[in-house]
Protein backbone atom coordinates (compact mmCIF):
# COMPACT_ATOMS: atom_id res chain seq x y z
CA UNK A 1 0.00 0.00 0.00
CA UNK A 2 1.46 3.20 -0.70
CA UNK A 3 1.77 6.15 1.78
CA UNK A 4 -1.06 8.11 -0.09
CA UNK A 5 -3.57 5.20 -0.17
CA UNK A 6 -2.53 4.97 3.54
CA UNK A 7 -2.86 8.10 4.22
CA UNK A 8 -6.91 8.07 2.65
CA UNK A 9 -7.19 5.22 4.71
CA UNK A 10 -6.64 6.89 7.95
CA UNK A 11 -8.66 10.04 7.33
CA UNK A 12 -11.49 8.31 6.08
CA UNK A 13 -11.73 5.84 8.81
CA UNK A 14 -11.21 8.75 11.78
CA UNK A 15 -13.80 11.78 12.09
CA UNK A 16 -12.12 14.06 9.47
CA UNK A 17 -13.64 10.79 7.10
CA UNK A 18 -16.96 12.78 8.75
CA UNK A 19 -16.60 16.52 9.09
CA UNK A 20 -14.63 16.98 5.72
CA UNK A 21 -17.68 15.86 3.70
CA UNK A 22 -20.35 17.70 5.63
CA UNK A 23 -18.53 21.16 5.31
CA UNK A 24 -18.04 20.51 1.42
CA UNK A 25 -21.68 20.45 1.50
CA UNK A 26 -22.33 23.66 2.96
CA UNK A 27 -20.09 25.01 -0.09
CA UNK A 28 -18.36 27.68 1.86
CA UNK A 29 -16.19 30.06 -0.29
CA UNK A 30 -13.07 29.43 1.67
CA UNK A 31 -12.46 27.37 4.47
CA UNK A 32 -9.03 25.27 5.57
CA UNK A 33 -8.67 21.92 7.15
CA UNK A 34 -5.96 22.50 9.98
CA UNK A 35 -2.49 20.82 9.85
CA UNK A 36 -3.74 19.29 13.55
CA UNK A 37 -6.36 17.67 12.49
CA UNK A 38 -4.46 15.77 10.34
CA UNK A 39 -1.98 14.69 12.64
CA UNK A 40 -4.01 13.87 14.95
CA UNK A 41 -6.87 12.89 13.49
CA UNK A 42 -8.31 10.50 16.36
């Protein structure tokens, strides 16, 4: 498996997997996902 199938793996499976869909939805102009909650994403 590489690192970025991994990495998919990880985020999908922890509550980013969650959030990160439901704010696409609310198409906001300009929003970031935080460096944190990718490193610690559990």
């Amino acid at each position: 498996m590489d690192s970025a199938t991994r990495l998919l793996k990880i985020l999908v499976d922890s509550p980013i997997g969650v959030v990160s869909p439901a704010i696409a939805l609310l198409n906001l102009p300009d929003w970031w996902l935080a460096g944190g909650a990718v490193r610690n994403p559990g």
